[in-house]
N, C-alpha and C. Protein backbone atom coordinates (compact mmCIF):
# COMPACT_ATOMS: atom_id res chain seq x y z
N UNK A 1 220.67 82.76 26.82
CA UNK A 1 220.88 83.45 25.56
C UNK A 1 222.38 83.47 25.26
N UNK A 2 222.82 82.71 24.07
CA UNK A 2 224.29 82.70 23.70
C UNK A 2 224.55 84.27 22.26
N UNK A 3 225.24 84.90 23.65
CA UNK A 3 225.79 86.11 22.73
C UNK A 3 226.94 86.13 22.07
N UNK A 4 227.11 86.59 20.34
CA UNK A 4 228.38 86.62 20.04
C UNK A 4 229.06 87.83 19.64
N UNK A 5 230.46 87.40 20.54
CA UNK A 5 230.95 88.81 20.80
C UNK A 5 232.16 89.26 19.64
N UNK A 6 232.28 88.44 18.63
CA UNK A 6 233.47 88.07 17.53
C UNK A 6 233.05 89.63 16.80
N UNK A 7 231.98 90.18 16.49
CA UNK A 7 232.82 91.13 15.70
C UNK A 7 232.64 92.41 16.75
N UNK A 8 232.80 92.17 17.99
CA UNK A 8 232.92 93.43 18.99
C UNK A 8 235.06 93.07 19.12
N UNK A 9 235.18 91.99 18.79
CA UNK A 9 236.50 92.11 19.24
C UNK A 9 237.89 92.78 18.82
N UNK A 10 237.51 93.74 17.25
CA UNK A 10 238.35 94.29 16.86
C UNK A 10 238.12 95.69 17.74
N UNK A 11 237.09 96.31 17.91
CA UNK A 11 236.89 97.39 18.97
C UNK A 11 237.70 97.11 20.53
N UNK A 12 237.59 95.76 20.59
CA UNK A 12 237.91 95.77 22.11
C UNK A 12 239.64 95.57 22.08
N UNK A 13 240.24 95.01 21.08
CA UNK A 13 241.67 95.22 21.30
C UNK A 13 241.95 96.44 20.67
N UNK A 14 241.57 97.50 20.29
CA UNK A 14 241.61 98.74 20.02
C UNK A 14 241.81 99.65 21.59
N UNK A 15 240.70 99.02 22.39
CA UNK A 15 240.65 99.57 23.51
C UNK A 15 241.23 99.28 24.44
N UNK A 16 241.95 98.23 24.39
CA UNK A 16 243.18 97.34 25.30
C UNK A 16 244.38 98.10 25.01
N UNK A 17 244.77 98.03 23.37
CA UNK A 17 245.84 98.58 23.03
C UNK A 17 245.87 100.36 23.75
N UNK A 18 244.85 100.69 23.64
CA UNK A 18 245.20 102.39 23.83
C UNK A 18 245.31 102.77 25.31
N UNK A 19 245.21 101.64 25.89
CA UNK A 19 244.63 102.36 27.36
C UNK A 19 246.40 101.64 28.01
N UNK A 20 246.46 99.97 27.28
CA UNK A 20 248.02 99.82 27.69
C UNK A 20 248.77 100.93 27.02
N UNK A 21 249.10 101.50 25.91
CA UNK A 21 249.53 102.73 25.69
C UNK A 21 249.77 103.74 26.43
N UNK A 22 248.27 104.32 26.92
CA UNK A 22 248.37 105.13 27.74
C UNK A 22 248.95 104.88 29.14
N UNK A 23 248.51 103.98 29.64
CA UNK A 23 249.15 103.73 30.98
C UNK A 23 251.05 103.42 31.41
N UNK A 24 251.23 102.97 29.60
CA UNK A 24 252.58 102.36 29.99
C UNK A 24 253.54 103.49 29.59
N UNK A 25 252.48 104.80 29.04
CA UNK A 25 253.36 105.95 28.50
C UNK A 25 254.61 105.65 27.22
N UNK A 26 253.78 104.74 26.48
CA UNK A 26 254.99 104.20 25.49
C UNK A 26 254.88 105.10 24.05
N UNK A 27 255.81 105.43 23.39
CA UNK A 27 255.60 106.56 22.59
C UNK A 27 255.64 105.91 21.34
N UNK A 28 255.45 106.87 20.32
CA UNK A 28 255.20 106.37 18.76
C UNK A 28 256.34 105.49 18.07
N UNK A 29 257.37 105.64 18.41
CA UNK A 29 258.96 104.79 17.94
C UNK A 29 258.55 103.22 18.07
N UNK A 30 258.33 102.78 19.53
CA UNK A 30 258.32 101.33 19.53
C UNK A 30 256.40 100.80 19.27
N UNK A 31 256.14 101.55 19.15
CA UNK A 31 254.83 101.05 18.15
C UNK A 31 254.71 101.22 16.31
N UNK A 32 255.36 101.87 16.17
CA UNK A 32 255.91 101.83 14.56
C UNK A 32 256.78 100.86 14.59
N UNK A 33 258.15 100.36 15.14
CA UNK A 33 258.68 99.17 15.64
C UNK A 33 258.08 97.76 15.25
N UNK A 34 256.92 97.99 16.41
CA UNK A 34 256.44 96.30 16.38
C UNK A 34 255.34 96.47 15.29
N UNK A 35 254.97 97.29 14.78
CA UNK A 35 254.27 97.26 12.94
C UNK A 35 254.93 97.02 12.01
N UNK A 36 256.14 97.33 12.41
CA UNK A 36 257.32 96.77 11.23
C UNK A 36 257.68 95.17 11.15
N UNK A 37 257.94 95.18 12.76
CA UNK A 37 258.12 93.61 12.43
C UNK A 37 257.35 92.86 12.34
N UNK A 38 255.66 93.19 12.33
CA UNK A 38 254.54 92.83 11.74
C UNK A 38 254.79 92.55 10.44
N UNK A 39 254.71 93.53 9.44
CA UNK A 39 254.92 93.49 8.13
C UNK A 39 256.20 92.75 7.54
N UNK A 40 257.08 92.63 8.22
CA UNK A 40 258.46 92.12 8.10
C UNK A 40 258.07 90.83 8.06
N UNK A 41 257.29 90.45 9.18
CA UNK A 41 257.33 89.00 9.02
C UNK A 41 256.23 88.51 8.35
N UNK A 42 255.39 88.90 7.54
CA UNK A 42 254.44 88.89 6.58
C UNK A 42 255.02 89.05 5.14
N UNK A 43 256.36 89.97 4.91
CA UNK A 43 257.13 90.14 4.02
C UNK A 43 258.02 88.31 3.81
N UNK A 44 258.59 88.18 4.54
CA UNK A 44 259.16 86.59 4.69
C UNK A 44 258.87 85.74 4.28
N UNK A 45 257.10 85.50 4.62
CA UNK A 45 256.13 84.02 4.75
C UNK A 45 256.60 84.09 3.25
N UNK A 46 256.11 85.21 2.75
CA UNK A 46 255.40 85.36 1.50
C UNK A 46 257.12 85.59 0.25
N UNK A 47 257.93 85.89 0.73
CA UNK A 47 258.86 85.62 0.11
C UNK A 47 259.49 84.30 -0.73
N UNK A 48 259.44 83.43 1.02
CA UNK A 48 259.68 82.39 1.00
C UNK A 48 258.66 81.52 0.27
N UNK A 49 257.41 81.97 0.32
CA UNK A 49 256.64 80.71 -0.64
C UNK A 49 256.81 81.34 -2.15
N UNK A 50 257.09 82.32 -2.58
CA UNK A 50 257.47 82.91 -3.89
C UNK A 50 258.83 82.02 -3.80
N UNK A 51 259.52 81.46 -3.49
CA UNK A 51 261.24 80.96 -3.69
C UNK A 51 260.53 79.33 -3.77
N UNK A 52 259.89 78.57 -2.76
CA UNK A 52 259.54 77.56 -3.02
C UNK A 52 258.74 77.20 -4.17
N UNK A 53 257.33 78.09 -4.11
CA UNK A 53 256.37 77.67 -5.57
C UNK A 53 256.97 78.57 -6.90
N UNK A 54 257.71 79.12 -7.14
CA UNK A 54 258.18 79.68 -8.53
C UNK A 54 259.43 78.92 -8.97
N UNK A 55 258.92 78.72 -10.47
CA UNK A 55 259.73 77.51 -11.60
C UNK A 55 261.27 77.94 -11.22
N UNK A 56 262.07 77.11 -10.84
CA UNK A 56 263.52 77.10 -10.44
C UNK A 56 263.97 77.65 -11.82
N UNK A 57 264.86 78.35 -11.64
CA UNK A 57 265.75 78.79 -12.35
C UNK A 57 264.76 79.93 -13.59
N UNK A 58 264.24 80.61 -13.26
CA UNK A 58 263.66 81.35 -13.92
C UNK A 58 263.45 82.81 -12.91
N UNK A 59 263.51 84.21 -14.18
CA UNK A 59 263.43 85.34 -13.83
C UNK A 59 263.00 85.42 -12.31
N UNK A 60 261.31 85.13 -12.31
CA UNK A 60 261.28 85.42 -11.46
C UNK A 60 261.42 84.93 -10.25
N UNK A 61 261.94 82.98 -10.17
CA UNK A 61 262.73 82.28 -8.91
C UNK A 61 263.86 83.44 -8.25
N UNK A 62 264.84 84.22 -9.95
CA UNK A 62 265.85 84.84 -9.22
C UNK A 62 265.74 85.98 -8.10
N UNK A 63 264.29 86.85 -8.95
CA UNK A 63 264.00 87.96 -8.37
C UNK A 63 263.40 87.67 -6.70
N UNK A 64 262.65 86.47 -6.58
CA UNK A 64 262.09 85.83 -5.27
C UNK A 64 263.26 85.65 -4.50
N UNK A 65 264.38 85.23 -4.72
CA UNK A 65 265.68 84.98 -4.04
C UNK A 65 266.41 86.18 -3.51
N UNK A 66 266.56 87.09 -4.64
CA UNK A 66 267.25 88.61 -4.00
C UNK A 66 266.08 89.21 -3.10
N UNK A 67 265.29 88.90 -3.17
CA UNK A 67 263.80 89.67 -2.46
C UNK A 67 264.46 89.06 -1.07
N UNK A 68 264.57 87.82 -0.92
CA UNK A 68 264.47 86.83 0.17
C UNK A 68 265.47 87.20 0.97
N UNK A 69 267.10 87.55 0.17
CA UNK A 69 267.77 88.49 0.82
C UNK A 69 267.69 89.76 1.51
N UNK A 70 267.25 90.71 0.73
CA UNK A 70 266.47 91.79 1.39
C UNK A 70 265.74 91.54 2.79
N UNK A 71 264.73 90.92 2.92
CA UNK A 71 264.24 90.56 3.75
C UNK A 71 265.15 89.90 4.95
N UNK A 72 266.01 88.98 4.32
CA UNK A 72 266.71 88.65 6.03
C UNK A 72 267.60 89.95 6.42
N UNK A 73 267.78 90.98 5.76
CA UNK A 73 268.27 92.04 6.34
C UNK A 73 267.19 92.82 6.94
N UNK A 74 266.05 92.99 6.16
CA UNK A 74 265.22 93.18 7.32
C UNK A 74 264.74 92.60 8.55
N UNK A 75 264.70 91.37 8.67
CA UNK A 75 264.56 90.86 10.23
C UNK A 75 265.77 90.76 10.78
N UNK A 76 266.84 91.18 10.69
CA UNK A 76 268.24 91.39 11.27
C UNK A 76 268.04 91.93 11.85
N UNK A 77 267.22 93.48 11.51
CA UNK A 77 266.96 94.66 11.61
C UNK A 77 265.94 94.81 12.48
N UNK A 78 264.98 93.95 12.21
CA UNK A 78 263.83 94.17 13.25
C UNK A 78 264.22 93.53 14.81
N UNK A 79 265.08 92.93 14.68
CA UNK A 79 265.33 92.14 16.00
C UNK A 79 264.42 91.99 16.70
N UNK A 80 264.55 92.57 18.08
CA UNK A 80 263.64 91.94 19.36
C UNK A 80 262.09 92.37 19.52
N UNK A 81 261.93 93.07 18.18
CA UNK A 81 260.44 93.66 17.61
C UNK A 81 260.10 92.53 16.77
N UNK A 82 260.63 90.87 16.51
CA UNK A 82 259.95 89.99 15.96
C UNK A 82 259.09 89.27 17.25
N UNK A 83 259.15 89.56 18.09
CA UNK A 83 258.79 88.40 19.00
C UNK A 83 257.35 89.38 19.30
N UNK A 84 256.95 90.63 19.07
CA UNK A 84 255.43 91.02 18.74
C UNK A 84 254.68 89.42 17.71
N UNK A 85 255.19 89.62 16.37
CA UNK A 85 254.41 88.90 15.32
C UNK A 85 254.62 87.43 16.07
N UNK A 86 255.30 86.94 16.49
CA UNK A 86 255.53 85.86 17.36
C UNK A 86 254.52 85.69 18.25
N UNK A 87 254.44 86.74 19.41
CA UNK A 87 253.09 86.74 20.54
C UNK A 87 252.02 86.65 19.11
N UNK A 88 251.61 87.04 18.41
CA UNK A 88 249.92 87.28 17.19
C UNK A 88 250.19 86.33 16.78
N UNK A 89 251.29 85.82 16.76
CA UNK A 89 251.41 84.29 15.71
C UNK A 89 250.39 82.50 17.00
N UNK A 90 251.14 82.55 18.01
CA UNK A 90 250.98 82.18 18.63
C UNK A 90 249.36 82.23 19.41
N UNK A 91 248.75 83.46 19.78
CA UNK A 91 247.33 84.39 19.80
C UNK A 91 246.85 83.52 19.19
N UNK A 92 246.91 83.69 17.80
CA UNK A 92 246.24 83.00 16.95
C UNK A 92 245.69 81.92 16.88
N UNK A 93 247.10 81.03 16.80
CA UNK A 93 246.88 79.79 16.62
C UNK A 93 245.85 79.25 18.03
N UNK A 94 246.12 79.91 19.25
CA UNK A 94 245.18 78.82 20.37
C UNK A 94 244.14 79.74 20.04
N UNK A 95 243.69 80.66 19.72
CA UNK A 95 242.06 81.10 19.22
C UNK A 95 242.16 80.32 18.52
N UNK A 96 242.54 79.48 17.12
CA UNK A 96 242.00 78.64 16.62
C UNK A 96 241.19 77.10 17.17
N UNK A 97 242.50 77.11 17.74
CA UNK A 97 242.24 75.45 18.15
C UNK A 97 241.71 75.71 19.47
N UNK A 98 241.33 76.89 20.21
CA UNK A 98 240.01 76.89 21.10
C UNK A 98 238.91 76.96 20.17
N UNK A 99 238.53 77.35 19.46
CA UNK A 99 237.05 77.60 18.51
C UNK A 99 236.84 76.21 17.85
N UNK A 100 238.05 75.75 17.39
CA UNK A 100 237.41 74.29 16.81
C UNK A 100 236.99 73.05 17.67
N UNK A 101 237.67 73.31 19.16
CA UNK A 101 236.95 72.53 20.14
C UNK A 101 235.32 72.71 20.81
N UNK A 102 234.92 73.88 20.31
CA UNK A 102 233.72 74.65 20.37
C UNK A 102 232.43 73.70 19.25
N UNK A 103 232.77 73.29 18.21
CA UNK A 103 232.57 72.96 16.69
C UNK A 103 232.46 71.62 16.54
């Protein structure tokens, strides 16, 4: 009997995360931290394809550009809390390309 365990797995890194939490005694600062540089680097992707796909030299190319600034001050900022979205970036990608060898 082939069981699938894909939508038990948002419960189960729920339960990974809290118990490494608990055990590693790590407090609310560097977990707001690496949510930031979550969003930070989700802020970026999406910057940056607003600067590439929007008509050059128009309003909103400019506004995509000062945005884009903003943002590298925010990952200045996030420093050694990028390499979280880095580990999920990475996660990712070999869950992918394990499942499509599955297929």
């Amino acid at each position: 009997m082939d069981v699938n365990l894909t939508p038990l797995l948002p419960a189960i890194q729920v339960l990974v995360t809290a118990l490494v939490v608990v055990a590693t005694g790590i407090g609310p600062r560097p977990l707001v931290l690496l949510t930031t540089g979550l969003f930070v680097t989700v802020y970026a992707v999406g910057v940056a394809a607003a600067v590439r796909l929007l008509p050059r030299h128009s309003k909103a190319h400019f506004a995509a550009v000062v945005a884009l600034g903003a943002v590298v001050v925010l990952l200045l900022a996030a420093g050694r809390y990028l390499l979280w979205p880095l580990a999920v970036s990475v996660a990712a990608l070999l869950y992918l390309r394990l499942t499509r060898r599955r297929h």
